[in-house]
Each structure stands twice: as structure tokens, then as C-alpha cells.
C-alpha atoms as a PDB file:
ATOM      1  CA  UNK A   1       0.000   0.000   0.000  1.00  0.00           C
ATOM      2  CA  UNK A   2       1.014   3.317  -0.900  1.00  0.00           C
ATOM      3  CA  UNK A   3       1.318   5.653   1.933  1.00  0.00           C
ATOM      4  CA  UNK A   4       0.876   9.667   0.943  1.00  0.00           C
ATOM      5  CA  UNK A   5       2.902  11.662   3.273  1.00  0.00           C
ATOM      6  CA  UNK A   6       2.089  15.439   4.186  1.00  0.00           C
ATOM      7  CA  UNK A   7       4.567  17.648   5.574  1.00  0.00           C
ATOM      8  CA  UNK A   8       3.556  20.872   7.054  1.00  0.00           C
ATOM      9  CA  UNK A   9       7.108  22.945   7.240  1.00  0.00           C
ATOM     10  CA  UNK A  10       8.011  26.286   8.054  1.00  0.00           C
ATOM     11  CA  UNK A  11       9.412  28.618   4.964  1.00  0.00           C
ATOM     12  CA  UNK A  12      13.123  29.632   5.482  1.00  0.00           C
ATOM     13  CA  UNK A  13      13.549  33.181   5.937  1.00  0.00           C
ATOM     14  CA  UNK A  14      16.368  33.432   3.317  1.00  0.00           C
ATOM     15  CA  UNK A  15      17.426  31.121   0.247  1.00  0.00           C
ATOM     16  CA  UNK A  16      19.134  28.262   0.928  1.00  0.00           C
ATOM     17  CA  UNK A  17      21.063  26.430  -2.101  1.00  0.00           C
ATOM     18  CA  UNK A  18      18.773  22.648  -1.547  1.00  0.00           C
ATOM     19  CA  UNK A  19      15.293  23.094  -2.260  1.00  0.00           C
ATOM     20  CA  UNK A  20      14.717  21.323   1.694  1.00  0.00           C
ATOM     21  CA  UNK A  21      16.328  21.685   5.054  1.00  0.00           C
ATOM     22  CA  UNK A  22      18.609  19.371   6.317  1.00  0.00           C
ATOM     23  CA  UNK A  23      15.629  18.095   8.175  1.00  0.00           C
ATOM     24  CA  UNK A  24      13.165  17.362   5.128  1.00  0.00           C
ATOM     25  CA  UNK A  25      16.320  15.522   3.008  1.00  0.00           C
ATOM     26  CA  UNK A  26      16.669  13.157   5.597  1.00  0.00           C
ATOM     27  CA  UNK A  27      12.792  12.464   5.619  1.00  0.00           C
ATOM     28  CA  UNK A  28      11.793  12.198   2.276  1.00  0.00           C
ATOM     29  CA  UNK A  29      14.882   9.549   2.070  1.00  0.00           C
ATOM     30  CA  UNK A  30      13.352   7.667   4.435  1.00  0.00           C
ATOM     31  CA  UNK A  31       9.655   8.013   3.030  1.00  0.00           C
ATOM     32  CA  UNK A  32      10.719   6.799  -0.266  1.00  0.00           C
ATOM     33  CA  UNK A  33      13.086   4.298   1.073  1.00  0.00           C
ATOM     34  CA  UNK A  34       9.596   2.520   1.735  1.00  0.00           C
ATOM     35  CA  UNK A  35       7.691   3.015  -1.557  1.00  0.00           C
ATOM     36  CA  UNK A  36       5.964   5.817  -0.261  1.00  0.00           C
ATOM     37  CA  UNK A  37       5.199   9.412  -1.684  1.00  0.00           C
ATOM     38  CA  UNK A  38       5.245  12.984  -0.075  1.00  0.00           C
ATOM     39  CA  UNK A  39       4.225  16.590  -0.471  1.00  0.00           C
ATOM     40  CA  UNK A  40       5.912  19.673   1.679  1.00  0.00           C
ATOM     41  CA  UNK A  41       3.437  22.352   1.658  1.00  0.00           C
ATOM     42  CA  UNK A  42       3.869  25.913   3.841  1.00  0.00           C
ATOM     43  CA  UNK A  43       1.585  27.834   5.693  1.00  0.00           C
ATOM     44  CA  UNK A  44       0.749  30.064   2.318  1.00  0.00           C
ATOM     45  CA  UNK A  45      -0.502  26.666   0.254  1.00  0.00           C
ATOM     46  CA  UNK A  46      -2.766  26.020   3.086  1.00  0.00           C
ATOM     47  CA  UNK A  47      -6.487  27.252   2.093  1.00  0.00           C
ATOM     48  CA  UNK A  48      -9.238  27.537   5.028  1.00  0.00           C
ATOM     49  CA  UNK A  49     -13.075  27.950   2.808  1.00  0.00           C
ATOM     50  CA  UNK A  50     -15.830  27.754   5.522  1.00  0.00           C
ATOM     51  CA  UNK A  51     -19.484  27.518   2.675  1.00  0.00           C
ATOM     52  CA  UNK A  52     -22.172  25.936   3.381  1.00  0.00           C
ATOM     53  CA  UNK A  53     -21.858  26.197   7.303  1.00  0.00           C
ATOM     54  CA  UNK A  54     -18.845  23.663   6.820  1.00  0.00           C
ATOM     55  CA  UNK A  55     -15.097  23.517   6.926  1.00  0.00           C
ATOM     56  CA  UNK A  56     -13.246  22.282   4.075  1.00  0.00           C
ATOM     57  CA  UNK A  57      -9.186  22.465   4.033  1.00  0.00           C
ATOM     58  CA  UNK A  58      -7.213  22.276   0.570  1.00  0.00           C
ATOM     59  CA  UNK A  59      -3.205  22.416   0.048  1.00  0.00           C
ATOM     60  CA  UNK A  60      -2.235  23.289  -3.096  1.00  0.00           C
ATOM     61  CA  UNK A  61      -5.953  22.672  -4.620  1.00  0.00           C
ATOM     62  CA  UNK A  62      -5.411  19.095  -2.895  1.00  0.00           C
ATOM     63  CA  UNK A  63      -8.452  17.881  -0.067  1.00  0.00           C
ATOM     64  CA  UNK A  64      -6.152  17.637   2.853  1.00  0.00           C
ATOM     65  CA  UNK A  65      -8.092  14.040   3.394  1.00  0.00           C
ATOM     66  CA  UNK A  66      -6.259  12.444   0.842  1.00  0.00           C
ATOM     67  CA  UNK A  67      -3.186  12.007   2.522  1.00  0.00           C
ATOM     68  CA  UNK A  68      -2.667   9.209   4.963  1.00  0.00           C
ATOM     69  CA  UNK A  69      -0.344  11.096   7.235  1.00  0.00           C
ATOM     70  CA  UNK A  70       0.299  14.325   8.112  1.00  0.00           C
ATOM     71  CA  UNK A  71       3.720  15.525   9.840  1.00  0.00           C
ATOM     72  CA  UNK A  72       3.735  18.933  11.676  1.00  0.00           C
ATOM     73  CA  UNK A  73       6.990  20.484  11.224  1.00  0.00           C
ATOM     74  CA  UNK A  74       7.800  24.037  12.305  1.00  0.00           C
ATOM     75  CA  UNK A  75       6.213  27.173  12.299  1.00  0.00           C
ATOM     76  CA  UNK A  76       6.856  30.598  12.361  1.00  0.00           C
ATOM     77  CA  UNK A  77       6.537  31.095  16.294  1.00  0.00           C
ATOM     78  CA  UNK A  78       6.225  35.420  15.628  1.00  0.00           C
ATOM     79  CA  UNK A  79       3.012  35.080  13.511  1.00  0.00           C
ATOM     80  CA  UNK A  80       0.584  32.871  15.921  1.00  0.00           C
ATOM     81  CA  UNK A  81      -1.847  32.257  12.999  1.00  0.00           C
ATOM     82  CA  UNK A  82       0.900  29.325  11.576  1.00  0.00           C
ATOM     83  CA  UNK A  83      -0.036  27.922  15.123  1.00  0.00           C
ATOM     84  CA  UNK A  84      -3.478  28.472  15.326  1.00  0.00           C
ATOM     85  CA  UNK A  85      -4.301  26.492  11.831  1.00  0.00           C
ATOM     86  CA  UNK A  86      -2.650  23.846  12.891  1.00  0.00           C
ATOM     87  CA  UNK A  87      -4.899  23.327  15.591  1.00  0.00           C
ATOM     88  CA  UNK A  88      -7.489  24.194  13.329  1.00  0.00           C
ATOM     89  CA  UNK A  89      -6.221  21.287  11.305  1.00  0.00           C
ATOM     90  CA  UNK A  90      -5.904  18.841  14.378  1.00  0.00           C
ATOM     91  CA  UNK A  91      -9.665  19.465  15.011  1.00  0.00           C
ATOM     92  CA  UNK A  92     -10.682  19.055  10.930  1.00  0.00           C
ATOM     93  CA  UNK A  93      -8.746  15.292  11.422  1.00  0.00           C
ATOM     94  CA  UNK A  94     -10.008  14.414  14.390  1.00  0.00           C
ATOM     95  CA  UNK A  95     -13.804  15.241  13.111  1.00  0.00           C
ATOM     96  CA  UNK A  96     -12.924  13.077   9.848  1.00  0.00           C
ATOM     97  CA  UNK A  97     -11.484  10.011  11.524  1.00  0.00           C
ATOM     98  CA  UNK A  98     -14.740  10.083  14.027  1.00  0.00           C
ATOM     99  CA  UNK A  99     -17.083   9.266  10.341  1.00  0.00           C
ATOM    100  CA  UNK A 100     -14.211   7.337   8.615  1.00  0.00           C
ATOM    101  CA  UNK A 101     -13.181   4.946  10.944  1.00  0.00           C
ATOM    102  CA  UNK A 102     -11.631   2.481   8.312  1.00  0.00           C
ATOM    103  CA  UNK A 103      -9.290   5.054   6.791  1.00  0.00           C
ATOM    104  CA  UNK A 104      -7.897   7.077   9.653  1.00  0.00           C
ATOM    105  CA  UNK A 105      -5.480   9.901   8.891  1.00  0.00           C
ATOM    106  CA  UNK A 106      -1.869   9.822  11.496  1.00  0.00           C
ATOM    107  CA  UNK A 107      -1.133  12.976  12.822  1.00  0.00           C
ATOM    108  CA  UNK A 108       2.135  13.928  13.874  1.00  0.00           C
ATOM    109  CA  UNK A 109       2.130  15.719  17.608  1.00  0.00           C
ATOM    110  CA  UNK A 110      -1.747  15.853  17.197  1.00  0.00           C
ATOM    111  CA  UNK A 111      -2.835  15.798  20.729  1.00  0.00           C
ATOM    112  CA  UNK A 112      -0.124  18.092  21.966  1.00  0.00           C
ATOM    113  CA  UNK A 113      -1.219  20.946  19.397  1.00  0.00           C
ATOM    114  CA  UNK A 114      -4.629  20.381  20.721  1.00  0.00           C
ATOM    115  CA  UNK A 115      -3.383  20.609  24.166  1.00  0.00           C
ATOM    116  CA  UNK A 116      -0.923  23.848  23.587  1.00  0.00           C
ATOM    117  CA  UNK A 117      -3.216  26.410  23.372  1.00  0.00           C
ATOM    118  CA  UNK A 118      -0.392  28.978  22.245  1.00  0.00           C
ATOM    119  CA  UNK A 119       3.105  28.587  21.390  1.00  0.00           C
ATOM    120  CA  UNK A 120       5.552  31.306  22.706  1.00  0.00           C
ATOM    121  CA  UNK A 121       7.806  31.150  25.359  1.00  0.00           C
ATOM    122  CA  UNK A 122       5.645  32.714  27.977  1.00  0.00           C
ATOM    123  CA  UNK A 123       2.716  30.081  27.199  1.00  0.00           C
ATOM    124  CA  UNK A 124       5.353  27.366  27.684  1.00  0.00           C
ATOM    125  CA  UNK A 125       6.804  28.889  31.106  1.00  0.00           C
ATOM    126  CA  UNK A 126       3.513  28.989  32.643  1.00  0.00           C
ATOM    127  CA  UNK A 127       2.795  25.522  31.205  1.00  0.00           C
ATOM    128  CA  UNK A 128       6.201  24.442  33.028  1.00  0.00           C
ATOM    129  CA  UNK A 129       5.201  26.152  36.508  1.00  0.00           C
ATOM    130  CA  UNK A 130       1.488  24.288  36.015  1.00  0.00           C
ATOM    131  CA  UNK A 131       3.241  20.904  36.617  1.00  0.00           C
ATOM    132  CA  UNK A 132       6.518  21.783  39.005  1.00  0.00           C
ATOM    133  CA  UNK A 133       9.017  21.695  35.920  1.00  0.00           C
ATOM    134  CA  UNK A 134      11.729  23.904  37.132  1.00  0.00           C
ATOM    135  CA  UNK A 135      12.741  26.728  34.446  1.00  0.00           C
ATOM    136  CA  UNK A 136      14.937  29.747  34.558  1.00  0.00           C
ATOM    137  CA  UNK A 137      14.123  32.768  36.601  1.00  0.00           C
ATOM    138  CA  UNK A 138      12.001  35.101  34.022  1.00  0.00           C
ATOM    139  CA  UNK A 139      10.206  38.366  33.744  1.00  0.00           C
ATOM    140  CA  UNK A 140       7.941  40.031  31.241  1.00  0.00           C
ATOM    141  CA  UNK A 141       6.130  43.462  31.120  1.00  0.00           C
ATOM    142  CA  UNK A 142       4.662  45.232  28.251  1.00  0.00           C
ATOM    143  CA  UNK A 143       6.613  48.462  29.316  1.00  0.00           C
ATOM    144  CA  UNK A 144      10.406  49.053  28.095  1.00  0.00           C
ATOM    145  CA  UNK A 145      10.597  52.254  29.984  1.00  0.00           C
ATOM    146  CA  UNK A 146       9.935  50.554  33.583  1.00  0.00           C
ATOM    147  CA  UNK A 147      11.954  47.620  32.302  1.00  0.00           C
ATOM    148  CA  UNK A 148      14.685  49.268  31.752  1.00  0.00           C
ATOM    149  CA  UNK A 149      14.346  51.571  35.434  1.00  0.00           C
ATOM    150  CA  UNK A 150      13.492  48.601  37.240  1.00  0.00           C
ATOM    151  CA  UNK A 151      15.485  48.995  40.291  1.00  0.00           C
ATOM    152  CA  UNK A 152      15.380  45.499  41.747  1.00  0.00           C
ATOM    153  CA  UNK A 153      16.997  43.811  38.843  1.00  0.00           C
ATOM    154  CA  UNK A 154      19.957  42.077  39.879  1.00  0.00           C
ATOM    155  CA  UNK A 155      22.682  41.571  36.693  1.00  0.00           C
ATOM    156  CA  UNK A 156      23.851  39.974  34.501  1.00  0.00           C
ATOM    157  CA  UNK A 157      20.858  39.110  32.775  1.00  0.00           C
ATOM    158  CA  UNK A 158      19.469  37.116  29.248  1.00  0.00           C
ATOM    159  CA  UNK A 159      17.418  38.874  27.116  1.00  0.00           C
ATOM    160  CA  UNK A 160      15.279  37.509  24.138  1.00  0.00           C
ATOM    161  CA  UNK A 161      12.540  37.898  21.839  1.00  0.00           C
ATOM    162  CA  UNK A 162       9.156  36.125  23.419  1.00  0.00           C
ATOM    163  CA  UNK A 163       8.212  34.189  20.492  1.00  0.00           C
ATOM    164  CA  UNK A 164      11.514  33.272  19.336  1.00  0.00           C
ATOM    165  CA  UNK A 165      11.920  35.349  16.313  1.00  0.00           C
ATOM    166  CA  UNK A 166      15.505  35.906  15.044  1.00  0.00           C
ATOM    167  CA  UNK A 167      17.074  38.859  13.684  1.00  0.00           C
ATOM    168  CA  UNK A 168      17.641  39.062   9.350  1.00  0.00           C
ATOM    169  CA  UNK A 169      20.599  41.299   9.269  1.00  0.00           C
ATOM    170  CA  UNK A 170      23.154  41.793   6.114  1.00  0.00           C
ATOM    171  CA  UNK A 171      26.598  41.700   7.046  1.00  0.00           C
ATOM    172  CA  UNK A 172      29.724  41.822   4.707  1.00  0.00           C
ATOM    173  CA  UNK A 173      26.785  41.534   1.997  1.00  0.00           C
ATOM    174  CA  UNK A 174      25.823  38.513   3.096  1.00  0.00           C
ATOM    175  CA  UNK A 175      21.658  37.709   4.476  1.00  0.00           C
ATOM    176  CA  UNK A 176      22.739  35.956   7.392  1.00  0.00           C
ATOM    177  CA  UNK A 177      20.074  35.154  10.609  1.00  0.00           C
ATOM    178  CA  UNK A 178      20.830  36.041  14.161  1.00  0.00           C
ATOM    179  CA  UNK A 179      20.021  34.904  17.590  1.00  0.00           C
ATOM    180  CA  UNK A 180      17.616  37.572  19.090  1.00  0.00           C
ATOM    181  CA  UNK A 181      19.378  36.629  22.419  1.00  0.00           C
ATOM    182  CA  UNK A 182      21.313  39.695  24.338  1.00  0.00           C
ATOM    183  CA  UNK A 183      23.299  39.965  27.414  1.00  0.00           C
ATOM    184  CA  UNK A 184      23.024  42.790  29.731  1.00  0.00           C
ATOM    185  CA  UNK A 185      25.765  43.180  32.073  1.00  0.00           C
ATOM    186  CA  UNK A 186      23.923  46.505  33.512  1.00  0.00           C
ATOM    187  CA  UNK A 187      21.231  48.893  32.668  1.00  0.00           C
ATOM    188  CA  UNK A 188      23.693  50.135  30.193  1.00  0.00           C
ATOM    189  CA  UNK A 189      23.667  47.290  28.244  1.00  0.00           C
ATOM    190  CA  UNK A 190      20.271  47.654  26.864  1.00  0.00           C
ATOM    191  CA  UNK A 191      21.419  50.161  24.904  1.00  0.00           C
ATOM    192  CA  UNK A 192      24.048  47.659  23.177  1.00  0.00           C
ATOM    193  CA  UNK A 193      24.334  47.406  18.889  1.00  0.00           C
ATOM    194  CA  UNK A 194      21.080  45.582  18.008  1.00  0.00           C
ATOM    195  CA  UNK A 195      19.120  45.369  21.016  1.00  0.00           C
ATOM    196  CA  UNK A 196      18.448  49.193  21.390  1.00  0.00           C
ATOM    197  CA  UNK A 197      16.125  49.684  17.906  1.00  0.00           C
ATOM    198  CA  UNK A 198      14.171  46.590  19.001  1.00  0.00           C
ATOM    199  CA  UNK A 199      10.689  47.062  20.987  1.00  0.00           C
ATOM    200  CA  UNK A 200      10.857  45.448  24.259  1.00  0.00           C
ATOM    201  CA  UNK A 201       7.234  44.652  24.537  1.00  0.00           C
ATOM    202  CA  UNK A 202       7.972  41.486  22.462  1.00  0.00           C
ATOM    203  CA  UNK A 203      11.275  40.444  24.852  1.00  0.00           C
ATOM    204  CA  UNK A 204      11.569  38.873  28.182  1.00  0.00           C
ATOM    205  CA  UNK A 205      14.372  38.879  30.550  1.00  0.00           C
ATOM    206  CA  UNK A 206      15.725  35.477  32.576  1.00  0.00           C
ATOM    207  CA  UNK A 207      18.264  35.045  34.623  1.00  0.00           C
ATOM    208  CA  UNK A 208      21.756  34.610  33.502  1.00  0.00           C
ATOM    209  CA  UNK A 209      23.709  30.864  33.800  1.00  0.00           C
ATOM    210  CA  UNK A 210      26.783  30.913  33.228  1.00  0.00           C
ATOM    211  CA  UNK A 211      27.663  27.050  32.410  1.00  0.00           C
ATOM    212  CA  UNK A 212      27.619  27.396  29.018  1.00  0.00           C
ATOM    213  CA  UNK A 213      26.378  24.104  28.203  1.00  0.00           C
ATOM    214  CA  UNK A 214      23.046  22.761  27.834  1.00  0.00           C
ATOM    215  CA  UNK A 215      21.009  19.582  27.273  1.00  0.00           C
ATOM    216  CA  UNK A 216      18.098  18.728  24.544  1.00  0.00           C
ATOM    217  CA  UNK A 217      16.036  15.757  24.953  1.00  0.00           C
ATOM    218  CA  UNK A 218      13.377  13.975  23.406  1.00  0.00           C
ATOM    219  CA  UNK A 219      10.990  11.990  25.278  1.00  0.00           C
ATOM    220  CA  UNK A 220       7.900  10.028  24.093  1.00  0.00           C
ATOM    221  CA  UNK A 221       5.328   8.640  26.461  1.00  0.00           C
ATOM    222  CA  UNK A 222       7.367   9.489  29.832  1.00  0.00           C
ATOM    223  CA  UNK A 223      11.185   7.928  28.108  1.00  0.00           C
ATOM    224  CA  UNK A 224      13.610   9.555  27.430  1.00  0.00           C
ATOM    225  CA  UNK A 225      14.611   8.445  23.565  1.00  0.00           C
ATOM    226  CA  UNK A 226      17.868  10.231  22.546  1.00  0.00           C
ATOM    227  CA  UNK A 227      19.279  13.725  22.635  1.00  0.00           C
ATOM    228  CA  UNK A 228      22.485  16.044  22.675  1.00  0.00           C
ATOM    229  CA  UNK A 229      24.164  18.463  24.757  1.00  0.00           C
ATOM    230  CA  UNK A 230      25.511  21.494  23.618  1.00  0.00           C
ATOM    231  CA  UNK A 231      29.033  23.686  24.915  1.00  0.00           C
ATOM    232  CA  UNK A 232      29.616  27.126  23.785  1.00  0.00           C
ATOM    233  CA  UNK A 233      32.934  27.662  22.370  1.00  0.00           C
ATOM    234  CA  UNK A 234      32.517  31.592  21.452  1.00  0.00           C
ATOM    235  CA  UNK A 235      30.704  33.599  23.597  1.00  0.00           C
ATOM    236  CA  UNK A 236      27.663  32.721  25.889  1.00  0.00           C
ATOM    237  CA  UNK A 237      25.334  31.464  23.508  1.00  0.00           C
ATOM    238  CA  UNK A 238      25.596  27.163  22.936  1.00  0.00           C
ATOM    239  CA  UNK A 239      24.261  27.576  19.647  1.00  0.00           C
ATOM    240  CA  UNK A 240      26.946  29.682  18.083  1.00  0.00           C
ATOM    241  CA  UNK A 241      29.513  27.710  16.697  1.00  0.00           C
ATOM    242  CA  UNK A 242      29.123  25.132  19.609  1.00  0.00           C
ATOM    243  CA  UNK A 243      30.330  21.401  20.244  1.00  0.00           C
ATOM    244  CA  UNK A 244      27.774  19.261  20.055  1.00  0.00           C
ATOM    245  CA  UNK A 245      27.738  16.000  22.021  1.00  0.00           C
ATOM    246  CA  UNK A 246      25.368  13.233  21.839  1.00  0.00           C
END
């Protein structure tokens, strides 16, 4: 049997010279390695039409119900929309596998979209705090000026856009993306290359640790499957030109 494979990815914010990530190579490799086929749509080739008083989604003039699975990739975490038709999507499944119960269509991640009701790092803090997952010491007000003044800051300090978005800058010609991730050493620092044309309202501020090394891990079910830790080399930041250890 023929398996139809759709992959929801997020579009890069600057050409890239292979027509997929890194990510999507190493998928569709393993998709056809089976027989199977695949389609990689983005956010734009996703149409919503509501007629009728009912929902019907299309990608790329397809019905999204002819696919057999659908895999959730990224999504641009600054424009919550990307997030919200997703879960939009999730629902639309769920609804069709309820009246078609002998062709059900997999979805990737489907019950923790429905469960996520946003996805920023604020939402995900508070999500952390709901069920005693320890996170970093963090801070967020809609107010630059008393950010800025607040007098019982202790420094240094980490701060970074709230949704995750990174910076598009040119440098020696070159389109190049940048971690929207500062340190402030004092007050002073806020005013630092970069960070002082931003707006504040969309950054938080977290405490500062200083180990340089981190840990990601992927668990499924309660296990812990595989993961890597990172060491920053230059720097603060692990993911700038970091070792990576699995």
C-alpha cells in the first residue's frame, strides 16, 4: 500500500542552495526508502473555505483528506496564525477520523497541538510552573521604559525575543540570521548594537547561567529516547559555533 505523506514545514527566511532543510532531506529519504510518496506544503498553500456552514481544508488545490499522514513540522513562532491552523487542522482530522473509521489519517504531535493552546515562550513557562518543571528565573512586562528603570533587577541578565523570532541582518553583503538573544551586564547594556532599535514589549528577561552548556532531549510517552548536549565555544550562547555531544 502506498502511503501519501504530508509535511507541514516552516518557509526559510532566506534562500538556501537545496530546495529542503537538512531536516526534510533526511525524511523524504526515508519516506521513499519505503515506496511511499510525499508533499511539503507551507503555511501560504494552506487554504481555510468555511461555505455551506462547513469547513473544508485544501493544500495546493489538494483535499487535505487524501493524505494518509500528516507531519507537523515548524512554524513561524512570531506570527501565531501558523499555530493556530494547525490546531485548526488537528480538530478538521479528528472530526474526519470520528465518520471514517476504516481510513484514519496519522497525525504527527496531534494531541499536543490540541493541548498547547499557544506557542511562545511565555505560554510554555507557565505551562512548566502548572506541573513543578523547574525553568529559569524570568520576567515580562509590556513596558520598556519601567523595564529598563526597574530597580530590583539584579545583573547579569538574558534577554530575548518572546516568540523566538531571530534577527535578518546583512553583514559583509551577506543575508545571514541572528540569535535575538542579548546579554546585559547593567542597565547600560540595553542600549548595546542591536538590542536598542528593538521594541521590548515582544522580549523577556531570565536570569543569567553561566555554564555554558546545555542539554536537549526527546521523550515520548514518559522515556527519554535520545538527545544532545551542547558547549559554547565563542561567547555565551551554545548555539553559536558550539560542540555538540550526543
Amino acid at each position: 500500500m502506498n502511503i501519501k505523506y504530508l509535511i507541514v514545514e516552516k518557509e526559510q527566511r532566506k534562500e538556501t542552495s537545496n530546495k529542503y532543510t537538512y531536516v526534510i532531506q533526511r525524511l523524504s529519504e526515508e519516506i521513499e526508502k519505503n515506496g511511499d510518496t510525499f508533499e511539503v506544503v507551507f503555511f501560504k498553500d494552506i487554504a481555510l473555505e468555511f461555505s455551506d456552514n462547513k469547513l473544508n481544508i485544501t493544500v495546493n488545490e489538494k483535499n487535505i483528506t487524501d493524505f494518509d499522514r500528516i507531519l507537523f513540522r515548524g512554524h513561524s513562532l512570531w506570527y501565531p496564525l501558523e499555530y493556530e491552523t494547525k490546531r485548526i487542522i488537528v480538530d478538521y482530522i479528528d472530526q474526519y477520523n470520528a465518520n471514517n473509521s476504516t481510513k484514519k489519517i496519522l497525525m504527527q504531535n496531534g494531541e499536543a497541538i490540541k493541548y498547547i493552546a499557544y506557542y511562545d515562550k511565555i505560554y510554555i513557562y507557565s505551562l512548566c510552573i502548572a506541573h513543578n518543571i523547574e525553568i529559569a528565573d524570568t520576567f515580562y512586562r509590556a513596558n520598556p521604559e519601567e523595564i529598563m528603570k526597574h530597580n530590583t533587577f539584579t545583573y547579569p541578565k538574558i534577554i530575548k525575543q518572546y516568540a523566538g523570532e531571530n534577527d535578518l541582518r546583512i553583514i559583509n553583503d551577506k543575508e545571514l540570521i541572528k540569535k535575538n538573544v542579548y546579554l546585559l551586564n547593567n542597565v547600560e547594556d540595553f542600549q548595546q548594537e542591536n538590542l536598542k532599535e528593538k521594541d521590548l514589549k515582544e522580549y523577556i528577561l531570565q536570569e543569567f547561567i553561566p555554564t555554558k552548556e546545555d542539554f536537549r532531549v526527546f521523550v515520548s510517552n514518559g522515556v527519554a529516547m535520545t538527545g544532545f548536549g551542547r558547549k559554547a565555544t565563542q561567547g555565551f550562547m551554545t548555539v553559536k559555533r558550539g560542540e555538540y555531544t550526543q
